[in-house]
N, C-alpha and C. Protein backbone atom coordinates (compact mmCIF):
# COMPACT_ATOMS: atom_id res chain seq x y z
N UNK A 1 31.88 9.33 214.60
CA UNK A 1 30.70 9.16 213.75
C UNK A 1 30.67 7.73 213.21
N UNK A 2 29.26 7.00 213.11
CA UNK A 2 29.62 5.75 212.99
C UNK A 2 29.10 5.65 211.58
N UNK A 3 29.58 4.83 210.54
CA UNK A 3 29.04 4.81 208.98
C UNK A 3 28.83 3.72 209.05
N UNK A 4 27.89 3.29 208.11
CA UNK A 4 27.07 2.19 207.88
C UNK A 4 26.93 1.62 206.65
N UNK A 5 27.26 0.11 206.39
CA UNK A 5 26.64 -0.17 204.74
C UNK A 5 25.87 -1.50 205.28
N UNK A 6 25.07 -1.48 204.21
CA UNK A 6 24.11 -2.12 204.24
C UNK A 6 24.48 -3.57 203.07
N UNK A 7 23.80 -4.72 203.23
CA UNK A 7 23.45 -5.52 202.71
C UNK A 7 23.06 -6.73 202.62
N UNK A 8 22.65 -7.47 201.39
CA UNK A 8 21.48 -8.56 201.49
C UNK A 8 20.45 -8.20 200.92
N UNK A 9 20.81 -7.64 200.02
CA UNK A 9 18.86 -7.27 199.69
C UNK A 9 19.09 -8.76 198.20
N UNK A 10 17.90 -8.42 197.62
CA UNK A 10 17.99 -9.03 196.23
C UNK A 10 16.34 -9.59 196.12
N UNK A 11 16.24 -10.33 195.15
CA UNK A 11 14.86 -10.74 194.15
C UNK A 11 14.58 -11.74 194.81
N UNK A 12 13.47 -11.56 195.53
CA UNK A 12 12.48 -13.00 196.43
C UNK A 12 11.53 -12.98 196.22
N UNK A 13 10.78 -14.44 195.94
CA UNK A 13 9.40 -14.83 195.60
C UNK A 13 8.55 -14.21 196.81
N UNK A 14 7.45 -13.95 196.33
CA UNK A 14 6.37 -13.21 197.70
C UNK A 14 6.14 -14.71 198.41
N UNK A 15 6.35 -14.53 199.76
CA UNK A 15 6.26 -16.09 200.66
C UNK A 15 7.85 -16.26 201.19
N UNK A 16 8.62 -15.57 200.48
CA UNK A 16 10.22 -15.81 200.98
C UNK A 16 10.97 -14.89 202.14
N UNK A 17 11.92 -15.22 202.22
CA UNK A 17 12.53 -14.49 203.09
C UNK A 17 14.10 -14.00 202.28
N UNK A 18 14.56 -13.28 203.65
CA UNK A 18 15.99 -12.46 203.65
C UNK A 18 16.02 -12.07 204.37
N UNK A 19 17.34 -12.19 204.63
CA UNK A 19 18.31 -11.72 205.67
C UNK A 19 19.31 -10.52 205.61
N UNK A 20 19.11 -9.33 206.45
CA UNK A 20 19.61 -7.62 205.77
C UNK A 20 20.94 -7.45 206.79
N UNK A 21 22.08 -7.21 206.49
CA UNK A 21 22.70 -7.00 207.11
C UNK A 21 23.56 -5.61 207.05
N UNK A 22 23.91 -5.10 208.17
CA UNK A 22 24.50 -3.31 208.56
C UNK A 22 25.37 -3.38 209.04
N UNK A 23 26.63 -3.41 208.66
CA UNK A 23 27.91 -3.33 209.56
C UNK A 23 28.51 -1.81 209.57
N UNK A 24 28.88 -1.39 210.91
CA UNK A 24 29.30 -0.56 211.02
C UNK A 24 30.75 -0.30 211.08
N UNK A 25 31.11 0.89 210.79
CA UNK A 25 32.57 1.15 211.43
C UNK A 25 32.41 2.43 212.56
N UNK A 26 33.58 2.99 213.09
CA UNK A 26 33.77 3.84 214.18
C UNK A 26 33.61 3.03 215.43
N UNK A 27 33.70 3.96 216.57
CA UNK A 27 33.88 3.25 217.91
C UNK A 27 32.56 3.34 218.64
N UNK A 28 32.28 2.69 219.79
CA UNK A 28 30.82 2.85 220.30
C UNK A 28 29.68 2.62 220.02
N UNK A 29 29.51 1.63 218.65
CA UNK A 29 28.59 1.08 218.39
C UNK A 29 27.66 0.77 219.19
N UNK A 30 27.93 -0.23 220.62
CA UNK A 30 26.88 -0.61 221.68
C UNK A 30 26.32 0.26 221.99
N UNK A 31 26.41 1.70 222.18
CA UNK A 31 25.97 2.56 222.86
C UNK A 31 24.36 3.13 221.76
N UNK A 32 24.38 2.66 220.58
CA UNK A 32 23.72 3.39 219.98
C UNK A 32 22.22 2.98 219.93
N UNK A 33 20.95 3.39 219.67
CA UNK A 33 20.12 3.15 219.11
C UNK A 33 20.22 2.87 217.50
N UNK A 34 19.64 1.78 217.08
CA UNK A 34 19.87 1.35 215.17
C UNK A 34 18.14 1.25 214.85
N UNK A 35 18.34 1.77 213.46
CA UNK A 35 17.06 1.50 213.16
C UNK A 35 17.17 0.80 211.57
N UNK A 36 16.39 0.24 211.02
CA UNK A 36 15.98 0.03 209.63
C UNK A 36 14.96 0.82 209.19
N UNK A 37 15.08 1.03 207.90
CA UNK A 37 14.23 2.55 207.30
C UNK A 37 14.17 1.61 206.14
N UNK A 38 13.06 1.85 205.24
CA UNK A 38 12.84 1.76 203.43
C UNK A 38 12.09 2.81 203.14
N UNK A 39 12.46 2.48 201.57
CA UNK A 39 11.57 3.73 200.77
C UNK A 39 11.37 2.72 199.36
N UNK A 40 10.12 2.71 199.06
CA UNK A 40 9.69 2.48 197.99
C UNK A 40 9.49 3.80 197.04
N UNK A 41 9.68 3.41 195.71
CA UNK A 41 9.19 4.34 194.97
C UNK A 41 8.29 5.07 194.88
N UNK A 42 8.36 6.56 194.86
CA UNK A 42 7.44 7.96 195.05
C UNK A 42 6.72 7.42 196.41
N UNK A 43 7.40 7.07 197.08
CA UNK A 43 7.05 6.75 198.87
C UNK A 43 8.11 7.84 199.80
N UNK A 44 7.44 7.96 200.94
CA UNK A 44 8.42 8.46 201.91
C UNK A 44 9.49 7.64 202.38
N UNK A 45 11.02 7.85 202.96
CA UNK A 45 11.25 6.92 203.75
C UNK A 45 10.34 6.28 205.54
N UNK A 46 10.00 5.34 205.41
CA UNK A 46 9.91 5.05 206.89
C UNK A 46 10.33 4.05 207.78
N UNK A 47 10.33 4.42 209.08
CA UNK A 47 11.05 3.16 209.81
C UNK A 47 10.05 2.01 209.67
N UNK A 48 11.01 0.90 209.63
CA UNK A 48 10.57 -0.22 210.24
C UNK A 48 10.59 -0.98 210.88
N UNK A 49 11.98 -0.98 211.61
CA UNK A 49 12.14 -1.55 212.66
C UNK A 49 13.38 -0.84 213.27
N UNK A 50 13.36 -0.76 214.96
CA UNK A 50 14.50 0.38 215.74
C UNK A 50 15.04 -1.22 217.00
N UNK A 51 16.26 -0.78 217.55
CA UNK A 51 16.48 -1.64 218.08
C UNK A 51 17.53 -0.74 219.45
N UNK A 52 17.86 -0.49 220.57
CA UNK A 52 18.24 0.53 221.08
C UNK A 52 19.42 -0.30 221.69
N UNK A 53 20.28 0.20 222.39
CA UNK A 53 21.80 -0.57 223.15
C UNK A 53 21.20 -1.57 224.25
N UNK A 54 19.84 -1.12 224.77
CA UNK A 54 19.70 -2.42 225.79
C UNK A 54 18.82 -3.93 225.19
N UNK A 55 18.62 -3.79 223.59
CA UNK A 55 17.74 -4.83 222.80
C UNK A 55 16.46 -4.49 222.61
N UNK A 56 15.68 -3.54 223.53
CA UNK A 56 14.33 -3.30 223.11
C UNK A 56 14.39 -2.82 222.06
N UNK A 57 13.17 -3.90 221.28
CA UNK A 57 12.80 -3.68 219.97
C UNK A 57 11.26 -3.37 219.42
N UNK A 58 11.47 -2.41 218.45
CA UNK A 58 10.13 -1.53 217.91
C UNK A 58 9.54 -1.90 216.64
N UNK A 59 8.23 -2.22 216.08
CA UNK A 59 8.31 -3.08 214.92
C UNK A 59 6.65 -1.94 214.39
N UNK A 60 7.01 -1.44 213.11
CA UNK A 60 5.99 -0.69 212.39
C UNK A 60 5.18 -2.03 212.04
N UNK A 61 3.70 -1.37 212.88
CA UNK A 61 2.58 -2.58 212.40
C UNK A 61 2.58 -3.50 211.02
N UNK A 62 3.08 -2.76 209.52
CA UNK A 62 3.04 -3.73 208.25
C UNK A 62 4.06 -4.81 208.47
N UNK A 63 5.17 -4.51 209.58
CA UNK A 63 6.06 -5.29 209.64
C UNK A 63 5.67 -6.90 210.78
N UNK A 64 5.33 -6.27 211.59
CA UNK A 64 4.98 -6.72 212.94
C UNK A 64 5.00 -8.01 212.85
N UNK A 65 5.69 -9.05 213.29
CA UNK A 65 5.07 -10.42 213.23
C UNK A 65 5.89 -10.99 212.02
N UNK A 66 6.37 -10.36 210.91
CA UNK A 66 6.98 -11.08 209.89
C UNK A 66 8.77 -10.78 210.25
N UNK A 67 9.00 -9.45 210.59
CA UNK A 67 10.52 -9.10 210.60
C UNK A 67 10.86 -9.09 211.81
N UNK A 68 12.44 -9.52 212.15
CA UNK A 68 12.69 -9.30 213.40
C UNK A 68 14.32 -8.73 213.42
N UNK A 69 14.32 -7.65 214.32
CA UNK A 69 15.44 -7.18 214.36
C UNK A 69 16.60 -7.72 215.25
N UNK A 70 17.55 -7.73 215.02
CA UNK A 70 18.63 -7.95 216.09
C UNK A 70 19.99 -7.50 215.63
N UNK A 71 20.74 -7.02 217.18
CA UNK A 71 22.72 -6.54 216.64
C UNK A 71 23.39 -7.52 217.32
N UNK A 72 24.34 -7.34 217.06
CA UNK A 72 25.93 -8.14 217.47
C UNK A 72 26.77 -6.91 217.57
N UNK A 73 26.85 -6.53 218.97
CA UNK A 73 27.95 -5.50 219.38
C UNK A 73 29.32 -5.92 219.09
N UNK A 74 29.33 -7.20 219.33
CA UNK A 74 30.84 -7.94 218.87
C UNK A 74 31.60 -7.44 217.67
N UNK A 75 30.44 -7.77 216.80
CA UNK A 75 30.49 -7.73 215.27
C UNK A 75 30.08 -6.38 214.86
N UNK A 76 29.75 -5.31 215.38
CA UNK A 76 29.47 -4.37 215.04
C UNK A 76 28.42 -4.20 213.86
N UNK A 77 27.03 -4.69 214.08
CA UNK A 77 26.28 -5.32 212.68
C UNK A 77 25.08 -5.66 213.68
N UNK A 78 23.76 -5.24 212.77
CA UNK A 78 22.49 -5.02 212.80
C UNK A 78 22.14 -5.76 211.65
N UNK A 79 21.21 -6.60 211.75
CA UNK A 79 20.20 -7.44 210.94
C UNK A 79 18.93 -7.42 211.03
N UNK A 80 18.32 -7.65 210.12
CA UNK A 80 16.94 -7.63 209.80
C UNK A 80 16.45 -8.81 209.01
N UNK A 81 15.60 -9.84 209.69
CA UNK A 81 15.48 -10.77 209.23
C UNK A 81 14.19 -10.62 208.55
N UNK A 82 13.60 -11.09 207.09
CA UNK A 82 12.18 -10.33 206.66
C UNK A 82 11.63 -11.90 206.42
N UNK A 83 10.74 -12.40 206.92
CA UNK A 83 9.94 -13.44 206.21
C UNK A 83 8.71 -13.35 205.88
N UNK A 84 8.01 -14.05 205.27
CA UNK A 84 6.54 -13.97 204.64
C UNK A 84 6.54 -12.52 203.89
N UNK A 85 7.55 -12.23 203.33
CA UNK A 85 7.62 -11.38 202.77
C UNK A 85 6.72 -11.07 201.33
N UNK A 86 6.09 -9.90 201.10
CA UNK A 86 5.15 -10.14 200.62
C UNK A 86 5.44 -8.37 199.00
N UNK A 87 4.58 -8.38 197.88
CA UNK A 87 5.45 -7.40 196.96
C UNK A 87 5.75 -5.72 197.77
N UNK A 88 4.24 -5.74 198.52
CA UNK A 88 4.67 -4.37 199.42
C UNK A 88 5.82 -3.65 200.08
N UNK A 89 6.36 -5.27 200.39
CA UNK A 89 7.56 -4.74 200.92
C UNK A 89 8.73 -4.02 200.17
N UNK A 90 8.56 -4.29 199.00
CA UNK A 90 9.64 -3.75 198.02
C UNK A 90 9.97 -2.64 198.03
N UNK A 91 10.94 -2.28 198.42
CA UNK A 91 11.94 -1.22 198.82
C UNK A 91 13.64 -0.78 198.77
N UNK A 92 14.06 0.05 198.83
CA UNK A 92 15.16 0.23 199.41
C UNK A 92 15.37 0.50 200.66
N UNK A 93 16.19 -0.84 201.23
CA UNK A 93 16.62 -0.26 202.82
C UNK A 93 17.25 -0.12 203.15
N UNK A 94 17.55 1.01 204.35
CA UNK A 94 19.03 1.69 204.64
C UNK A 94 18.65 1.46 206.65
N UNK A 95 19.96 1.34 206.81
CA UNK A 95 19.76 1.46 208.33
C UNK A 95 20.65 2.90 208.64
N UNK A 96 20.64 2.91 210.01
CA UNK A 96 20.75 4.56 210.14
C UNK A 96 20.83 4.41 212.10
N UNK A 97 21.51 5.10 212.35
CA UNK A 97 21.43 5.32 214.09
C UNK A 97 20.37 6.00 214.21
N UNK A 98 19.67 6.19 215.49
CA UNK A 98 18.75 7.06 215.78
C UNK A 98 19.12 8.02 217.04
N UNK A 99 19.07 9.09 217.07
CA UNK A 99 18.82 10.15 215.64
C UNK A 99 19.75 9.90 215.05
N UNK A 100 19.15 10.14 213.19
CA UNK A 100 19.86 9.77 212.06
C UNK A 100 21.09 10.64 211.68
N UNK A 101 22.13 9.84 210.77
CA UNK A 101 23.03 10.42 210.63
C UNK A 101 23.19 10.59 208.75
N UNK A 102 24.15 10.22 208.47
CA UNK A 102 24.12 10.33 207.12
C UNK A 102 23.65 9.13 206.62
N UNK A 103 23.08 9.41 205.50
CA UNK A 103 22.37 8.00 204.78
C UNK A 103 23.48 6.73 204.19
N UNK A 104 23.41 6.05 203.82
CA UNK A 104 24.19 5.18 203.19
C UNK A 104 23.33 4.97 201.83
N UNK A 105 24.21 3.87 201.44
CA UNK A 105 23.47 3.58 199.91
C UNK A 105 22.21 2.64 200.00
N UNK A 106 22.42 1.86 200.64
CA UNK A 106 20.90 1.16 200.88
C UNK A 106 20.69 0.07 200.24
N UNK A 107 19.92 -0.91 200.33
CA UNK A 107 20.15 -2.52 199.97
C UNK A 107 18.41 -2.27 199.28
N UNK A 108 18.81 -2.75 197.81
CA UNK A 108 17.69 -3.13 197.12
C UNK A 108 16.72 -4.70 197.84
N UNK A 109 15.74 -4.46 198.27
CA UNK A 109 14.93 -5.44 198.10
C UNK A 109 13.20 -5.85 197.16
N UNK A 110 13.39 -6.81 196.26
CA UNK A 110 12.33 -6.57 195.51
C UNK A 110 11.42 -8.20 195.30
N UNK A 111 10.05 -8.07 195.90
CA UNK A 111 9.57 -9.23 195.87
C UNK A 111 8.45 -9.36 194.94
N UNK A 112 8.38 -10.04 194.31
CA UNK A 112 8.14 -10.38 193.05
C UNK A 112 8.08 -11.75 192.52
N UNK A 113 7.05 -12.42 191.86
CA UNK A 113 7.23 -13.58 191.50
C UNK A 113 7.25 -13.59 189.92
């Protein structure tokens, strides 16, 4: 079973960026599909970006064009790069294999000027 923590979140001007990072432990990481998920307050969680063992990558339209996903099988670690980040985005994000496994704690991100 592979566990996951998350981090990088923190307080960015709307127009800024960040950089989210997911390192895993357990074995077989390459093999997996990864996704990034948030949840804003009294929101659902949803994906926002999935990334699968061969690199094809999936991007939820609010995201599209501003975030980009990528892993390091080496490093065992999934990133999410967010720019033009804007207050909507403000969330908690958790990454997660797909299909999901147990949640982790999840990386505050909050944009705000």
């Amino acid at each position: 079973q592979v566990q996951l923590v998350e981090s990088g979140g923190g307080l960015v001007q709307p127009g800024g960026s960040l950089r989210l990072s997911c390192a895993a432990s357990g074995s077989r990481f390459s093999i997996y599909t990864l996704g990034w998920y948030r949840q804003a307050p009294e929101k659902q969680r949803e994906l926002v970006a999935q990334i699968t063992a061969g690199g094809r990558t999936y991007y939820a339209d609010s995201v599209k064009g501003r975030f980009t996903i990528s892993r390091d099988n080496a490093k065992n670690t999934v990133y999410l790069q967010m720019n033009s980040l804007k207050p909507e985005d403000t969330a908690v994000y958790y990454c997660n294999v797909i299909p999901v496994g147990p949640w982790g704690q999840g990386t505050q991100v909050t944009v705000s000027s």
